[in-house]
Protein backbone atom coordinates (compact mmCIF):
# COMPACT_ATOMS: atom_id res chain seq x y z
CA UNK A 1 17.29 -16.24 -17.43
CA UNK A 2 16.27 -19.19 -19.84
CA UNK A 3 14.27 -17.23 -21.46
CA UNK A 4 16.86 -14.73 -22.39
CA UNK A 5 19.46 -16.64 -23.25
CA UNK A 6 17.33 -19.43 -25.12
CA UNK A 7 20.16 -21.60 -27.12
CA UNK A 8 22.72 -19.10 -26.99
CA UNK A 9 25.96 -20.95 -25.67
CA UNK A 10 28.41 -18.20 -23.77
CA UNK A 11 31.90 -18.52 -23.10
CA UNK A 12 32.57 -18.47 -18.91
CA UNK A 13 33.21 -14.55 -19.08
CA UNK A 14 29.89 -13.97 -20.59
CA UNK A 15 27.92 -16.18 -18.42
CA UNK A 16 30.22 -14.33 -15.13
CA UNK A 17 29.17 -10.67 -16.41
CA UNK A 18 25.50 -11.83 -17.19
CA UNK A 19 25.05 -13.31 -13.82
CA UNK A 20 26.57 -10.35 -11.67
CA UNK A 21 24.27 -7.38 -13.92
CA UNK A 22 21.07 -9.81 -12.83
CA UNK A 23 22.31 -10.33 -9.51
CA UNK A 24 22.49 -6.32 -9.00
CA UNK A 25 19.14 -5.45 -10.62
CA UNK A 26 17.36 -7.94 -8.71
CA UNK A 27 19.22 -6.79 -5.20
CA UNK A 28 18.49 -3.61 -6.73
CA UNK A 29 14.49 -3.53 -6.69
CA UNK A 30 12.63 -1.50 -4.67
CA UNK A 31 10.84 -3.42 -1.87
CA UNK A 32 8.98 -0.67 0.33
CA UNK A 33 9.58 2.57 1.21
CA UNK A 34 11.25 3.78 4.57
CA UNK A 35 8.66 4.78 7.38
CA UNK A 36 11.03 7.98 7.88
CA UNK A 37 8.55 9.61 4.91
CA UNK A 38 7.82 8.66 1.00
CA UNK A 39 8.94 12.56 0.49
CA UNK A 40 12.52 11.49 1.15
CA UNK A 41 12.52 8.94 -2.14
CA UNK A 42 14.40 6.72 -0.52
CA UNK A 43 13.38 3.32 -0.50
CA UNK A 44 15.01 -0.41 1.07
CA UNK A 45 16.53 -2.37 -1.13
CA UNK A 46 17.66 -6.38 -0.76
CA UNK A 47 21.47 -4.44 -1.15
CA UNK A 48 21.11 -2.12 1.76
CA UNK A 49 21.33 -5.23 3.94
CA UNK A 50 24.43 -5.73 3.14
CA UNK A 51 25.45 -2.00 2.77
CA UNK A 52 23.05 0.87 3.31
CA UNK A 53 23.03 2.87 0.10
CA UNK A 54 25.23 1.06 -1.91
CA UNK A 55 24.89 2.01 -5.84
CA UNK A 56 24.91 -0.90 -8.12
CA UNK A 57 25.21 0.55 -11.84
CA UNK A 58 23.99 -1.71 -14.44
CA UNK A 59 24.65 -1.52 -17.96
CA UNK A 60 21.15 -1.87 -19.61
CA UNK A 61 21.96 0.42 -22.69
CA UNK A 62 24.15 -1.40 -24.43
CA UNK A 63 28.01 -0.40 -26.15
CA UNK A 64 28.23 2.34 -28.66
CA UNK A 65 30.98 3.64 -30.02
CA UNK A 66 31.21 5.58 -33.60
CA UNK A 67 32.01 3.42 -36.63
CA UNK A 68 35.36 3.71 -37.79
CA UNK A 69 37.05 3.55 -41.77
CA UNK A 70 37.81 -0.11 -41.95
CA UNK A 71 39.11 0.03 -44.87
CA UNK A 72 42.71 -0.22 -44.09
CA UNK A 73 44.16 -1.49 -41.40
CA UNK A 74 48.55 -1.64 -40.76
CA UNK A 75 49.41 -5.59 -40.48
CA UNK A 76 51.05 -4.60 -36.91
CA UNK A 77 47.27 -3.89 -35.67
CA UNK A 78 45.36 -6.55 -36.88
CA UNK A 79 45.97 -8.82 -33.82
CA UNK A 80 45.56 -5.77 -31.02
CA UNK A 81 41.89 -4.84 -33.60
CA UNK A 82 41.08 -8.57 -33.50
CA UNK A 83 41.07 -8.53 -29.82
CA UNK A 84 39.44 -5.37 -29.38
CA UNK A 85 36.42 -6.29 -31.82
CA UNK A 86 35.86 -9.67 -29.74
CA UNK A 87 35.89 -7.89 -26.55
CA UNK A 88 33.07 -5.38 -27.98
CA UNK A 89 31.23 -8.33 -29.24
CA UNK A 90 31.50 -10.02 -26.30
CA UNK A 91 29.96 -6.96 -24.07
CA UNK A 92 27.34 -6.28 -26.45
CA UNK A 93 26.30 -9.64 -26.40
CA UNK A 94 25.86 -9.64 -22.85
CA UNK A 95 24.20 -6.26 -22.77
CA UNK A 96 21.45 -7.55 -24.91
CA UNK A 97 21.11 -10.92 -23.34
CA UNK A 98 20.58 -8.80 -19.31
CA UNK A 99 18.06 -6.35 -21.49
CA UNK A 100 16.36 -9.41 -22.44
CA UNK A 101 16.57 -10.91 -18.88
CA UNK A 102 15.10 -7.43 -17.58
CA UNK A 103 12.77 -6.70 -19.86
CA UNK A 104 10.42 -10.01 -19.29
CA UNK A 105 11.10 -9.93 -15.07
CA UNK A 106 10.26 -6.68 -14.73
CA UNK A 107 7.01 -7.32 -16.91
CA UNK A 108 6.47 -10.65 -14.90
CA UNK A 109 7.60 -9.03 -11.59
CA UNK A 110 4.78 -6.28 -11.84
CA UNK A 111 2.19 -8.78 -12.46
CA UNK A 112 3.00 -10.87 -9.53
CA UNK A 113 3.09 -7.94 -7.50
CA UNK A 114 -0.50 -7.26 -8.21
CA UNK A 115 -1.45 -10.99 -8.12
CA UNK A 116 -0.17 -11.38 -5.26
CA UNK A 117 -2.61 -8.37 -3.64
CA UNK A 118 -5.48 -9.76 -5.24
CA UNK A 119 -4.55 -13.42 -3.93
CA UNK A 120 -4.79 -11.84 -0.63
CA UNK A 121 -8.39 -10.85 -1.00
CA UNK A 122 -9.73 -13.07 -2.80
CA UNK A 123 -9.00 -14.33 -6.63
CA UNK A 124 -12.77 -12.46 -7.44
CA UNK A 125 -11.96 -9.33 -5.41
CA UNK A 126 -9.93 -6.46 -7.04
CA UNK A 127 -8.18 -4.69 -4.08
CA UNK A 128 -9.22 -0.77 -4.17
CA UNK A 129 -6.19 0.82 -3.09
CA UNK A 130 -6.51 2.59 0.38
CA UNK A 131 -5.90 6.30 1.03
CA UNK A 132 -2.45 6.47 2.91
CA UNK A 133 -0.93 3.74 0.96
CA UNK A 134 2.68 4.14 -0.69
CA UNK A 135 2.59 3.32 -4.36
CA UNK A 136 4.81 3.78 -7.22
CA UNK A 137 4.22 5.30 -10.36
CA UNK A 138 4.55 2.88 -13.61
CA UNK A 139 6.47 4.56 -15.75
CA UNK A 140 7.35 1.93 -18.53
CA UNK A 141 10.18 3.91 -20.38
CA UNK A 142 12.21 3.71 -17.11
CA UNK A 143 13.41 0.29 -15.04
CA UNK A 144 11.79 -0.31 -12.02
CA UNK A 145 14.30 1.08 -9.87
CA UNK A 146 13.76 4.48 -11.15
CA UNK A 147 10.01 4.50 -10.45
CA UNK A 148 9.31 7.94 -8.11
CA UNK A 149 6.66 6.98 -5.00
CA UNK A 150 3.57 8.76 -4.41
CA UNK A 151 0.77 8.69 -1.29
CA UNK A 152 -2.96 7.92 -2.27
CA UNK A 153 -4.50 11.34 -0.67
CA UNK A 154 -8.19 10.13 -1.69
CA UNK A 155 -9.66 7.88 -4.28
CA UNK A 156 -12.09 9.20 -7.22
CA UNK A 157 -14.86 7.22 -7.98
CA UNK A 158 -16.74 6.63 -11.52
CA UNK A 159 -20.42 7.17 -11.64
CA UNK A 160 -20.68 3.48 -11.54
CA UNK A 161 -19.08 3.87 -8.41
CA UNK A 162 -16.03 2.12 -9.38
CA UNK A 163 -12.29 3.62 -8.65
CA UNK A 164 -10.02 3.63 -11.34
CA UNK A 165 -8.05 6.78 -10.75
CA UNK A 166 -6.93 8.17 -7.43
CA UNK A 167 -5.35 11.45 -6.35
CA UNK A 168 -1.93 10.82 -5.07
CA UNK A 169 0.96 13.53 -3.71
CA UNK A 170 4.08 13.34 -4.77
CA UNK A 171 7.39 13.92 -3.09
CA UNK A 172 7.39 17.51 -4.97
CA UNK A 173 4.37 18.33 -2.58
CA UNK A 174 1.99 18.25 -6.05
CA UNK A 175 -1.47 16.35 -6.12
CA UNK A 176 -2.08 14.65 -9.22
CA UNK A 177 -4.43 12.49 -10.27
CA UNK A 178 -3.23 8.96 -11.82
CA UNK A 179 -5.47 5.91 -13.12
CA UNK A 180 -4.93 2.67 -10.91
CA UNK A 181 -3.60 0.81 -13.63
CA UNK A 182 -0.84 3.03 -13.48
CA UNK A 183 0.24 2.58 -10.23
CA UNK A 184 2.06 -0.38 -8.60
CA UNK A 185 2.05 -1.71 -5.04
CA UNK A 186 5.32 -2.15 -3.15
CA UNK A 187 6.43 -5.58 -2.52
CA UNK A 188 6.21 -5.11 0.92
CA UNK A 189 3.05 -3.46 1.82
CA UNK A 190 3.37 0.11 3.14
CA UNK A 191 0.89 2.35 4.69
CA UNK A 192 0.22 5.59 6.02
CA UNK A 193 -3.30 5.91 8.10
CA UNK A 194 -5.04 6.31 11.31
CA UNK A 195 -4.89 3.32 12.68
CA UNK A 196 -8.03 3.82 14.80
CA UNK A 197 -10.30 3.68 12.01
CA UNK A 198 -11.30 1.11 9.77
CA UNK A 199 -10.19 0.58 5.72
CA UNK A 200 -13.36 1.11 4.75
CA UNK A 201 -14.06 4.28 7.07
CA UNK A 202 -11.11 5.66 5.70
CA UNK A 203 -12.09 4.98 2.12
CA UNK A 204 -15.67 6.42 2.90
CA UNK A 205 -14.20 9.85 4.29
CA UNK A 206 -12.16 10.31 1.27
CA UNK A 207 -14.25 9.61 -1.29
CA UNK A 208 -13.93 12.43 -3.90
CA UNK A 209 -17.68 13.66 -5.36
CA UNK A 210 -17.14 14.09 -9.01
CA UNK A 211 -17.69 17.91 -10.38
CA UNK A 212 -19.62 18.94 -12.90
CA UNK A 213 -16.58 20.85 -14.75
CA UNK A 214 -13.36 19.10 -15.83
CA UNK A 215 -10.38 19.88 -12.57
CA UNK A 216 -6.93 19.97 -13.85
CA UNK A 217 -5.63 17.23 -11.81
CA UNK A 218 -1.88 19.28 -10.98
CA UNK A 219 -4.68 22.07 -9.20
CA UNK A 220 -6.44 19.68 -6.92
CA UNK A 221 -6.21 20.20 -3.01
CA UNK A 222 -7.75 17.59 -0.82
CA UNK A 223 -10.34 18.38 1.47
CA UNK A 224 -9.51 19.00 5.09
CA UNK A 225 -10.71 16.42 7.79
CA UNK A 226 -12.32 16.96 10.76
């Protein structure tokens, strides 16, 4: 919140509004998704302790409104056009400051996300992301909370044998295949797998052999196991 509001001085309104809009987006973020299914969309939210499915709307486009002819105005409106210009400023102003404010967490948020995994395993270990695990999609033109969740079906390895993209179903039913960069992990960690097998067992039996011809990712089918 420094950061967005850097020497700007707001009146006790502004600072109220700005505090309640960054208040709901950060009771707003997704923390993992329900074990009922990923297919559902649905994920828990720091709100739906409080009250289950409870929509907090915040204002992250800003005020528009057409421009008007200011070119004359009747002396009985100045005061009541006064007032109403303030009140716009005063909104906008606090529009931009929460964009600001949501702009850098949610950058700073996603990296501590994936820090966070990689502090887990080591700070010279790259997690590979298992098959079964809930991720969700980076889409950076949307906020966070807007961010559709997907299943890792099987991971596709480079000839170097590195991952960097995985195949992953979406709610639709579709398989697609995304790069890892693209993906996030949830903040709280949520899986789909046998449980009687190993990570790395798991990893092993999915492994996808790379073809010889291009495979339009929204056509792929995973294998069937045994």
């Amino acid at each position: 919140m420094y950061k967005a509001l850097g020497r700007k001085l707001l009146s006790l309104e502004e600072l109220s509004t700005v505090l309640i809009d960054i208040e709901g987006i950060l009771n707003s973020r997704p923390l993992t998704a329900q074990e009922t299914g990923f297919e559902t969309t649905r994920t828990i939210r720091p709100i739906d302790f409080v009250q289950n499915g409870l929509l907090l709307s915040v204002n992250l486009q800003g005020v528009y409104e057409p421009e008007e002819d200011k070119t004359y105005v009747p002396p009985q409106d100045v005061h009541r056009l006064r007032t109403r210009n303030e009140t716009k400023e005063a909104l906008e102003s606090s529009c931009a400051i929460v964009q600001k404010f949501w702009k850098d967490w949610s950058t700073l948020y996603l990296l501590n996300l994936k820090d966070n995994q990689q502090l887990r395993q080591g700070k010279t270990t790259n997690r590979v992301p298992e098959v079964g695990e809930i991720v969700f999609l980076v889409e950076d033109e949307l906020p966070r909370s807007s961010w559709k969740l997907a299943k890792i079906e099987a991971l596709k390895p480079g000839i170097d044998k590195e991952i960097r993209s995985v195949y992953v179903r979406l709610s639709s039913g579709n398989v697609v295949e995304k790069p890892i960069n693209k993906l996030a992990p949830t903040e709280i960690r949520s899986i789909e797998t046998n449980v009687s097998k190993t990570s790395k067992e798991r990893q092993c039996e999915n492994l996808v052999a790379i073809p010889e011809t291009p495979v339009q990712a929204t056509g792929w089918v995973p294998p069937r196991r045994a």
